[in-house]
N, C-alpha and C. Protein backbone atom coordinates (compact mmCIF):
# COMPACT_ATOMS: atom_id res chain seq x y z
N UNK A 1 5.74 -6.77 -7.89
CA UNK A 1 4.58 -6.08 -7.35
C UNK A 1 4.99 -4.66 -6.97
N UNK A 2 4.06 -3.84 -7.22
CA UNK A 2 4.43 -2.28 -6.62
C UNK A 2 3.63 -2.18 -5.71
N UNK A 3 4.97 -1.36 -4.65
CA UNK A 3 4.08 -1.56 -3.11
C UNK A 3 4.19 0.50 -2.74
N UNK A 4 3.74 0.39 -2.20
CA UNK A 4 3.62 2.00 -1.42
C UNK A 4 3.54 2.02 0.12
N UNK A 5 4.75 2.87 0.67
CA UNK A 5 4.76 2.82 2.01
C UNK A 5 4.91 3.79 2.54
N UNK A 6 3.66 4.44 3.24
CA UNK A 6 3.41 5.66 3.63
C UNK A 6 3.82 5.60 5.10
N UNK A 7 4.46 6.34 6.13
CA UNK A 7 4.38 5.74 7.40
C UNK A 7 5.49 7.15 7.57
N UNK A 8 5.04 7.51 8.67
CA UNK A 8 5.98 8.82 9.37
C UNK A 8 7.19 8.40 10.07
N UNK A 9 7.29 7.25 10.17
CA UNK A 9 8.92 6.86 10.86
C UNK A 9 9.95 6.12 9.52
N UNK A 10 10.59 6.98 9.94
CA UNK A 10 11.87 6.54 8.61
C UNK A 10 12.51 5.47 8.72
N UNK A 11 12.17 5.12 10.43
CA UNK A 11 12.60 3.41 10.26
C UNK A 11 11.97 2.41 9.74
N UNK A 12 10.55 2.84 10.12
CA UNK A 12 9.56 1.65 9.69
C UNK A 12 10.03 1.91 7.98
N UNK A 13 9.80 3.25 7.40
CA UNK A 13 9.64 2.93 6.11
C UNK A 13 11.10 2.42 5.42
N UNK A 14 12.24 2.49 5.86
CA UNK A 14 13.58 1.37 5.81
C UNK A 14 13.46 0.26 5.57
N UNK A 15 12.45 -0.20 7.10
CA UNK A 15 12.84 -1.54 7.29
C UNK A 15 11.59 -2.27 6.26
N UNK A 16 10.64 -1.92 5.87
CA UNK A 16 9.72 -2.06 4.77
C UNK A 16 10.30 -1.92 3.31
N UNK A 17 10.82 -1.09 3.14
CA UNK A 17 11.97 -0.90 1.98
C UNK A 17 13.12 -1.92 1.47
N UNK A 18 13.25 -2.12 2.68
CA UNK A 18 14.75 -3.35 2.63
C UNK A 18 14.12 -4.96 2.29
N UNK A 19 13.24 -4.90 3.22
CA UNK A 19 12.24 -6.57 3.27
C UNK A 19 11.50 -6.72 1.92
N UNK A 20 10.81 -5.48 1.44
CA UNK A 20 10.25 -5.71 0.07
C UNK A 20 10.92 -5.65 -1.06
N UNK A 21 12.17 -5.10 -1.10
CA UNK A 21 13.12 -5.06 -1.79
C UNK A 21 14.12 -6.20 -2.25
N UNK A 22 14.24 -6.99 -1.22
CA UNK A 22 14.74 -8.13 -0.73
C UNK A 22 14.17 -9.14 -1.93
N UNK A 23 12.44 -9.09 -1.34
CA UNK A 23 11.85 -10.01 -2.02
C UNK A 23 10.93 -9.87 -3.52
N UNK A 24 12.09 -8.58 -4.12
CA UNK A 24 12.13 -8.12 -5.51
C UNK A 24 10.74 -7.89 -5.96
N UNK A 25 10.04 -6.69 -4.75
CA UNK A 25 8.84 -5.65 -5.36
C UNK A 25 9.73 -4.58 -5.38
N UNK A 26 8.92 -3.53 -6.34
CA UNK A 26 9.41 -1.91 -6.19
C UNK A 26 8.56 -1.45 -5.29
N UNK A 27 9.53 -0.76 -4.67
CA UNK A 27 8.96 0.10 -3.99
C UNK A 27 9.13 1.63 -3.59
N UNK A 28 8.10 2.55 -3.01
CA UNK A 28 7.72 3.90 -2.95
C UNK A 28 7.41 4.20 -2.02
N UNK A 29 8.28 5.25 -1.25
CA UNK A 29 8.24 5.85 0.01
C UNK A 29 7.77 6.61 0.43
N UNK A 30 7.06 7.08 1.41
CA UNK A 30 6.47 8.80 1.91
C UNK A 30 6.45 8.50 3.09
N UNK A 31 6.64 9.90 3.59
CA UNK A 31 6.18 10.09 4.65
C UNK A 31 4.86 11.30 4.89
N UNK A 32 4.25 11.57 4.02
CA UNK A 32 3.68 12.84 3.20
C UNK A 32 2.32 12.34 2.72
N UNK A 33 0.96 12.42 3.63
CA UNK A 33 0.06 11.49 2.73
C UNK A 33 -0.39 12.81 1.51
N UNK A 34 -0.48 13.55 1.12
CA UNK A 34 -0.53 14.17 0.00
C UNK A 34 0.21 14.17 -0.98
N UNK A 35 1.88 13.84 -0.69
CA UNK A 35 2.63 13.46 -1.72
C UNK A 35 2.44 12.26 -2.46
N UNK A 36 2.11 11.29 -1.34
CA UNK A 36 1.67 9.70 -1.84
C UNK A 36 0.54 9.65 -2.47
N UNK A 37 -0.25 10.40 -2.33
CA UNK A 37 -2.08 10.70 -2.88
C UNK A 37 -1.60 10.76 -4.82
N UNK A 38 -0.93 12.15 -4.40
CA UNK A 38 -0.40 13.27 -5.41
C UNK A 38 0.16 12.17 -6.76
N UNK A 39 1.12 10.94 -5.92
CA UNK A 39 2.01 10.25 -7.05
C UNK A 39 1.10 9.41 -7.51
N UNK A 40 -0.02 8.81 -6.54
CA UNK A 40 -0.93 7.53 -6.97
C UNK A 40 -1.20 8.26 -7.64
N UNK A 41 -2.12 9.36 -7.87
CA UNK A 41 -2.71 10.01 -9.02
C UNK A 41 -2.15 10.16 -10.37
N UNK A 42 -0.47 10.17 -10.21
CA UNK A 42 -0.10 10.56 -11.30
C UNK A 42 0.20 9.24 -11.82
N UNK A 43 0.45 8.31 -10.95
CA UNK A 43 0.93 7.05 -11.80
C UNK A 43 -0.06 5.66 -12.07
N UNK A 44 -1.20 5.58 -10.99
CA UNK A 44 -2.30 4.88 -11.02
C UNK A 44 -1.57 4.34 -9.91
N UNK A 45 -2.88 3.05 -9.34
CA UNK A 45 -2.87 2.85 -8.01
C UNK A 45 -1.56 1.71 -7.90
N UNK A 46 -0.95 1.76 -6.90
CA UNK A 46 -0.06 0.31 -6.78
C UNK A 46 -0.95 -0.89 -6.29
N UNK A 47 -0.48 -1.84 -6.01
CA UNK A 47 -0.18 -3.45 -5.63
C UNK A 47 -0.76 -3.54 -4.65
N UNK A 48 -0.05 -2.43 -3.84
CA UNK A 48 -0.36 -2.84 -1.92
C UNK A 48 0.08 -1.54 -1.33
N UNK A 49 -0.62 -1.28 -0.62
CA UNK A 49 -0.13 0.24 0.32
C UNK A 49 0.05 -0.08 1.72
N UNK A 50 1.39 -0.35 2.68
CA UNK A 50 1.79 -0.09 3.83
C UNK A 50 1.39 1.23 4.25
N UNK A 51 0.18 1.30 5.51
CA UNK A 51 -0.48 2.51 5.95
C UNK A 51 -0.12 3.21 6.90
N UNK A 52 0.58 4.07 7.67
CA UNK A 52 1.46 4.17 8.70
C UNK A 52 -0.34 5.16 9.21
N UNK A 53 -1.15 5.54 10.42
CA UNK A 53 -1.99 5.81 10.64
C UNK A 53 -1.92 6.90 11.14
N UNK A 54 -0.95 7.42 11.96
CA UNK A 54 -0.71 8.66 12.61
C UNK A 54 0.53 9.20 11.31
N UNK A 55 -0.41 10.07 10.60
CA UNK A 55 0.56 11.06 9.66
C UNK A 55 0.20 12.85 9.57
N UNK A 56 1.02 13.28 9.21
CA UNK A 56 0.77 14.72 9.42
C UNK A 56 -0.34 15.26 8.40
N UNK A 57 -0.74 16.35 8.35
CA UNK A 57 -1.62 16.84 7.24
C UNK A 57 -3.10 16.19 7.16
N UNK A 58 -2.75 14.66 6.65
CA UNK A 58 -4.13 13.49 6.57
C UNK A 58 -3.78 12.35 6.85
N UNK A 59 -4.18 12.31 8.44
CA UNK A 59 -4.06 10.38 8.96
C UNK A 59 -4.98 9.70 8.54
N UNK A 60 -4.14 8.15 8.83
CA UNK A 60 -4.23 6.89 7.47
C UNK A 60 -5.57 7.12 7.87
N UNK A 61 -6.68 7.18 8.52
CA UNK A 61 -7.95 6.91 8.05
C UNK A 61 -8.77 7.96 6.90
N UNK A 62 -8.15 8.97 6.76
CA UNK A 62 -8.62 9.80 6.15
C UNK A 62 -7.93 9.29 4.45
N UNK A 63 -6.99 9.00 4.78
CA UNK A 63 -6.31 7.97 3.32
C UNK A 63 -7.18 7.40 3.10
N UNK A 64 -7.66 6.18 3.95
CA UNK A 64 -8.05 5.17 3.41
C UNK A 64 -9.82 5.51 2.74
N UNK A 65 -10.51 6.59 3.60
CA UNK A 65 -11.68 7.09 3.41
C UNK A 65 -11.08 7.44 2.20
N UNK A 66 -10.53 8.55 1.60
CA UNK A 66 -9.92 9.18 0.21
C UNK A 66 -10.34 7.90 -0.44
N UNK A 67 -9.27 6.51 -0.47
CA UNK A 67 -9.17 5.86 -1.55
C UNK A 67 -10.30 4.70 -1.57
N UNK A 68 -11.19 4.55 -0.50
CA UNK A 68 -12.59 3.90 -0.34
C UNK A 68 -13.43 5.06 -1.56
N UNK A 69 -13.03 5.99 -1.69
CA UNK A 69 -14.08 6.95 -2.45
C UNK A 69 -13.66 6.77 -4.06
N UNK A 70 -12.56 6.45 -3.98
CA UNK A 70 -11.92 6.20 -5.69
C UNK A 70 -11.78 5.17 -6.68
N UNK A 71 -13.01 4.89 -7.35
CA UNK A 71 -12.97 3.67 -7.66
C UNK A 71 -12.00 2.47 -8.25
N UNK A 72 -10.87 3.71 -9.02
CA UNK A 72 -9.49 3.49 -9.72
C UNK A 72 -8.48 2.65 -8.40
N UNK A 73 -9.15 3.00 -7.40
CA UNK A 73 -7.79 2.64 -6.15
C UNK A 73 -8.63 1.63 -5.43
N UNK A 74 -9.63 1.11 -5.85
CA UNK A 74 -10.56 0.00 -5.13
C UNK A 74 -9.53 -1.26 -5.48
N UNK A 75 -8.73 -1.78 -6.07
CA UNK A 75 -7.82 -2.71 -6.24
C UNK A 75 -7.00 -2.99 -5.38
N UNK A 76 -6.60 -1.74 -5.35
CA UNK A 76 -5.31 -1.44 -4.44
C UNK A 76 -5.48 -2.07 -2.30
N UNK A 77 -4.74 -3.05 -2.56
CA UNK A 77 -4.51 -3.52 -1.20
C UNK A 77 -4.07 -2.57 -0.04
N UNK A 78 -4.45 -3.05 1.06
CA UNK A 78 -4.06 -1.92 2.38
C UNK A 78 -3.67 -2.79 3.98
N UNK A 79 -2.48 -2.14 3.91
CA UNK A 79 -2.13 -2.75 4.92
C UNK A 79 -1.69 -1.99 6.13
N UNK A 80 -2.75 -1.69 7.36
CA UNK A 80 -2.30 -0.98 8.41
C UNK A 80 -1.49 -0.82 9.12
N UNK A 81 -0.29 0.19 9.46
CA UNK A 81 0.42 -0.27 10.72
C UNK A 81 0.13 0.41 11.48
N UNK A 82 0.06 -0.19 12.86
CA UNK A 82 -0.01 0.18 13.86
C UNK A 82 1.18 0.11 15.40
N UNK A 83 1.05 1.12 16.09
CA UNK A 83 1.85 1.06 17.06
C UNK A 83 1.17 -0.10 18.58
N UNK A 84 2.55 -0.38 18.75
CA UNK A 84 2.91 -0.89 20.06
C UNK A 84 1.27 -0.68 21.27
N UNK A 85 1.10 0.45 21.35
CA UNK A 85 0.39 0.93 22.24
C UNK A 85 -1.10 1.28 21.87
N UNK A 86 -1.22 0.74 20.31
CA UNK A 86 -2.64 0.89 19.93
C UNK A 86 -3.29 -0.22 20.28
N UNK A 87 -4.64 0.19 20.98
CA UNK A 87 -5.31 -1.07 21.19
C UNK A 87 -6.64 -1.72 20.10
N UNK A 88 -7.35 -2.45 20.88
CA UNK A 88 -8.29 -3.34 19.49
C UNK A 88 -8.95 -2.25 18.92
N UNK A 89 -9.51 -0.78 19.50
CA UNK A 89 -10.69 -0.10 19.25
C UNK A 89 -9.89 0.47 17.63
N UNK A 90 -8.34 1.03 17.64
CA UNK A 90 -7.88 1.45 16.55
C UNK A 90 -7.41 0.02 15.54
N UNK A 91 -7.50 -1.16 16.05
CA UNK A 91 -7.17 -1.75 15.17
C UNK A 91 -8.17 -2.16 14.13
N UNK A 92 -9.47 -2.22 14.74
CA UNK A 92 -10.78 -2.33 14.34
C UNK A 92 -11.27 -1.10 13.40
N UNK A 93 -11.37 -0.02 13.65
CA UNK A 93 -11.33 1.21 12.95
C UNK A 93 -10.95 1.08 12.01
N UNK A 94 -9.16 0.57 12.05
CA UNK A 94 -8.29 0.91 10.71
C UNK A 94 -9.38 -0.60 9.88
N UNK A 95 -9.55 -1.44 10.41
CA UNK A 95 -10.27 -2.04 9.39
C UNK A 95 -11.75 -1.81 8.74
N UNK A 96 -12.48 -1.37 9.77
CA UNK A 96 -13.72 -0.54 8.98
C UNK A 96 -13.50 0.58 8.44
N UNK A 97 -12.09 1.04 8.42
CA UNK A 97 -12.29 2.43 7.60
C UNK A 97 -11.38 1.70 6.13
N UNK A 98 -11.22 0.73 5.86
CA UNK A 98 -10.91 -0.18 4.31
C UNK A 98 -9.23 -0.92 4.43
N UNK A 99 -8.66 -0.87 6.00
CA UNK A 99 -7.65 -1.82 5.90
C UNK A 99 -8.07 -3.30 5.62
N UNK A 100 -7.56 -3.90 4.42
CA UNK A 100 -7.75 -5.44 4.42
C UNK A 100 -6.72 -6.25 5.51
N UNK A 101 -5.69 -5.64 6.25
CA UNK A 101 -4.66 -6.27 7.05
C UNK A 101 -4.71 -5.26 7.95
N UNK A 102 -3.81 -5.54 9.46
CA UNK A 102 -2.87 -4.68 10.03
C UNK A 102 -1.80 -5.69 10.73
N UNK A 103 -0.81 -4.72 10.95
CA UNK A 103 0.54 -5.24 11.52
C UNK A 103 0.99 -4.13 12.77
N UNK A 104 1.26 -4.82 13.55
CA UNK A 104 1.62 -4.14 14.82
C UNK A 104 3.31 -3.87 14.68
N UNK A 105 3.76 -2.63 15.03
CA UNK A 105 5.15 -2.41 14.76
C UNK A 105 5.19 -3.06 16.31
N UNK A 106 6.89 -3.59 16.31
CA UNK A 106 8.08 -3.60 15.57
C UNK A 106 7.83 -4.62 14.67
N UNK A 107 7.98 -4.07 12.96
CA UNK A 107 7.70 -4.78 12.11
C UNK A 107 9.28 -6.00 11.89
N UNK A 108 8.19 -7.40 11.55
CA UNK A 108 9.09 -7.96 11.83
C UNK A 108 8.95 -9.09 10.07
N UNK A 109 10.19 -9.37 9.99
CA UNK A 109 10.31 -9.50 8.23
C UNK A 109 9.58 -10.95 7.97
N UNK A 110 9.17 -11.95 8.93
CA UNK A 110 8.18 -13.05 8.32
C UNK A 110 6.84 -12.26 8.24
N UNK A 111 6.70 -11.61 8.99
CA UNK A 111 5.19 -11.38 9.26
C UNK A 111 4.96 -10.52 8.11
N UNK A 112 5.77 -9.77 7.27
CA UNK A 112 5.88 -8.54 6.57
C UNK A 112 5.57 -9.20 5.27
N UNK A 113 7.02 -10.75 4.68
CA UNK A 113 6.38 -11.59 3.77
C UNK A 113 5.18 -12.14 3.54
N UNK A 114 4.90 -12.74 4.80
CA UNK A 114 3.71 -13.41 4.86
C UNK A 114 2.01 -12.61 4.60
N UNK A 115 2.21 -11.21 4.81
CA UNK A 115 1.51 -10.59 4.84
C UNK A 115 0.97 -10.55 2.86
N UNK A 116 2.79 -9.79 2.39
CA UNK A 116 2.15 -9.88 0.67
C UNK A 116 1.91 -11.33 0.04
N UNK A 117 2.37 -12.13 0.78
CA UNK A 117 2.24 -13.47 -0.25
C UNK A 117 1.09 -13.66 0.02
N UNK A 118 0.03 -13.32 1.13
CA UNK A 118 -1.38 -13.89 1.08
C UNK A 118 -1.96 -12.55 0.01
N UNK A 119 -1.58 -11.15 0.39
CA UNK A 119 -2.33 -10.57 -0.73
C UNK A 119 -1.57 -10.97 -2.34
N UNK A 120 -0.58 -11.29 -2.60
CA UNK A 120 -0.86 -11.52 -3.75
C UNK A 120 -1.46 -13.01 -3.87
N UNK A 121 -1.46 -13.65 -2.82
CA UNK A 121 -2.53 -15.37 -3.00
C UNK A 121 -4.30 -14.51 -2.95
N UNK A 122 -4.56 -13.67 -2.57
CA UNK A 122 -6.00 -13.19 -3.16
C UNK A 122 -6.14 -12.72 -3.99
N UNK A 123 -4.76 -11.49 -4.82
CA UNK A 123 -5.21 -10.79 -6.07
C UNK A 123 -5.59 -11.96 -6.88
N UNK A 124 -4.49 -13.00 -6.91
CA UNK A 124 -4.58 -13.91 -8.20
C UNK A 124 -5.74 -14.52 -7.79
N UNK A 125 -6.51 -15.07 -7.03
CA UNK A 125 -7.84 -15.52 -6.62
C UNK A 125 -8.44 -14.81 -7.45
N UNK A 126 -9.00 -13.16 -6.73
CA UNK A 126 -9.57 -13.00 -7.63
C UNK A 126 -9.42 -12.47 -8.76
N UNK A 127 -8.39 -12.19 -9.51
CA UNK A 127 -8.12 -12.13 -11.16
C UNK A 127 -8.44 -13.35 -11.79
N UNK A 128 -8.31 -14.89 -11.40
CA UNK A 128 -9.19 -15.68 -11.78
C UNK A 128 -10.11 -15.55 -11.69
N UNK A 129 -10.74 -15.64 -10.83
CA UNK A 129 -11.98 -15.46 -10.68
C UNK A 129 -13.45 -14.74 -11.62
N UNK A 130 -12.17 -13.84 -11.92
CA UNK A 130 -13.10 -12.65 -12.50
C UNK A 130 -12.81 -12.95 -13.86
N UNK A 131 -11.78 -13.17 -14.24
CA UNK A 131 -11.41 -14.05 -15.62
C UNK A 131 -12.31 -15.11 -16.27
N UNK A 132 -12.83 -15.73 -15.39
CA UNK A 132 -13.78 -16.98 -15.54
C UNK A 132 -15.54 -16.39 -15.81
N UNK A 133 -15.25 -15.21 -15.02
CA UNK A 133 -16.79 -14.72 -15.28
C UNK A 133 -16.16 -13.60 -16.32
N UNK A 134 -15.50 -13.58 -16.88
CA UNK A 134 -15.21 -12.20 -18.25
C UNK A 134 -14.85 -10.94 -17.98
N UNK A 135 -14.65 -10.70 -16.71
CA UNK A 135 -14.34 -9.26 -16.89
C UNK A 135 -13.06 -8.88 -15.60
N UNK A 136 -12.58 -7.91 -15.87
CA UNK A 136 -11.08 -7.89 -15.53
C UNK A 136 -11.16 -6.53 -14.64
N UNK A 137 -10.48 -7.17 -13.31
CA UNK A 137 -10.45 -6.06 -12.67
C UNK A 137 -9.27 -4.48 -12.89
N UNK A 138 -8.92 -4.34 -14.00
CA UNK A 138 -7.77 -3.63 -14.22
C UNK A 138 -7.60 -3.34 -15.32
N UNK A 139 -7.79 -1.84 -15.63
CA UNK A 139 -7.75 -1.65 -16.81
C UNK A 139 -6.64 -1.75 -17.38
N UNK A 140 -6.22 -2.13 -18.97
CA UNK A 140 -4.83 -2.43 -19.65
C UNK A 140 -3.85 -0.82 -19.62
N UNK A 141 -4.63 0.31 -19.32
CA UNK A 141 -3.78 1.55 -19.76
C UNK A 141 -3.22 1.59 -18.50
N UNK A 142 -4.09 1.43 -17.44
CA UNK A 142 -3.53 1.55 -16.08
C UNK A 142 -1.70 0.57 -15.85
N UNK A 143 -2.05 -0.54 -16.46
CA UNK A 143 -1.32 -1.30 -16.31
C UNK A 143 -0.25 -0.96 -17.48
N UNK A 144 -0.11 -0.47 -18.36
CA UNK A 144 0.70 -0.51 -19.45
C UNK A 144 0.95 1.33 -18.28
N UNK A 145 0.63 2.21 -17.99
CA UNK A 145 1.47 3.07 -17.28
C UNK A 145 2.39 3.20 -16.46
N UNK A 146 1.85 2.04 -15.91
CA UNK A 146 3.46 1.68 -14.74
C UNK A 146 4.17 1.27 -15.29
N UNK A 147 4.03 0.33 -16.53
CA UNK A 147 5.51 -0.09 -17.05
C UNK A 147 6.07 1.10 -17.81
N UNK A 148 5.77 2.32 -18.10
CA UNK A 148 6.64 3.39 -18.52
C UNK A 148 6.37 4.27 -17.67
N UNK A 149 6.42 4.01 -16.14
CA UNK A 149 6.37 4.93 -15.25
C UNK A 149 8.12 4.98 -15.21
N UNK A 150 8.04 6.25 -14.09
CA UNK A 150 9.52 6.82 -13.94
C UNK A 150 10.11 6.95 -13.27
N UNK A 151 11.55 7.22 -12.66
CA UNK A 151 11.84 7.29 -11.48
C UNK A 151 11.61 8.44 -10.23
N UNK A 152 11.64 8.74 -9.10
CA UNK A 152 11.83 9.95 -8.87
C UNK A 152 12.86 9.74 -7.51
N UNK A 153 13.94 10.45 -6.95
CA UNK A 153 14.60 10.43 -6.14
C UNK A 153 14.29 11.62 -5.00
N UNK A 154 13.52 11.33 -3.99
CA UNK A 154 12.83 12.87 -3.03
C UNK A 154 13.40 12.31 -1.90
N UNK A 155 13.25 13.17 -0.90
CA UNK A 155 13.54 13.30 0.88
C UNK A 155 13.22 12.30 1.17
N UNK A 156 12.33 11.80 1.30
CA UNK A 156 11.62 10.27 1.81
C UNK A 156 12.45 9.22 1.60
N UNK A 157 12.72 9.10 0.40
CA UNK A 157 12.97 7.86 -0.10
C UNK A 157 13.86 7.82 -1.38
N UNK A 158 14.10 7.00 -2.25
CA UNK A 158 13.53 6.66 -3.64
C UNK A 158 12.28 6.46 -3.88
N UNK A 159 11.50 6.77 -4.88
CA UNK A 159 10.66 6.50 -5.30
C UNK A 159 10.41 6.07 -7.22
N UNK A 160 10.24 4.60 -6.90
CA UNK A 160 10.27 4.08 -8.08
C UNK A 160 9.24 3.74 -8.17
N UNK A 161 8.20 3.36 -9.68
CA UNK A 161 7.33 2.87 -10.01
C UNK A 161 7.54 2.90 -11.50
């Protein structure tokens, strides 16, 4: 699975790095929501996006408004994080503004698994689903691009897809 993990602390995006890595997704780092915008664009949408909410330039709600507006990135899973000290009013937000999850840091590595194994237990839901009624949520070019997508090595991270 290709995951994307946007989040302004270099620990969180580590310790997200290491856990998804672990459990053999690729994964893509930022701390930069325009850089992360910039690469989805160039490479099509990933798997699942770890949302870090307080980011410089454009915070995660303004992400998630962006990719609520793009129909190409309507696939694409979202998973909020949030701090210690955020209460229900931002956790609620991050979900009316198109988080399907959130996770309260200090991120902790069951909760982190458990989190993609239910989104990938819904993609495949509904990719059946939609299989059964004929039509496919994902186009084949989209999908044949990531497999000759490329590497890139930046400040953030690695970034593979």
């Amino acid at each position: 699975m290709r995951v994307i993990v946007l989040d302004i602390s270099p620990t969180s995006r580590k310790i997200l790095e290491v856990i998804l890595s672990r459990e053999s997704h690729q994964v893509a780092s930022f701390d930069d929501s325009l850089e992360a915008l910039s690469f989805l664009s160039q490479h099509g949408p990933a798997d699942l996006l770890f949302l870090g909410l307080e980011l410089p330039k454009m915070d995660g709600f303004d992400v998630l408004k962006y990719l609520r507006g793009e129909p190409r990135f309507h696939s694409m899973g979202t998973i909020a994080l949030l701090n210690e000290r955020d209460g229900i009013l931002v956790r609620l937000k991050a979900r009316l503004a198109g988080a399907q999850q959130v996770v309260t840091k200090p991120l902790v590595r069951q909760l982190i698994v458990a989190l993609v194994s239910e989104h990938l237990y819904r993609s495949a839901s509904i990719r059946g689903a939609d299989q059964r009624t004929g039509s496919l949520t994902r186009d084949h070019s989209e999908v044949a691009s990531y497999r000759g997508g490329s590497a890139r090595d930046e400040s953030a991270s690695t970034r593979t897809l």
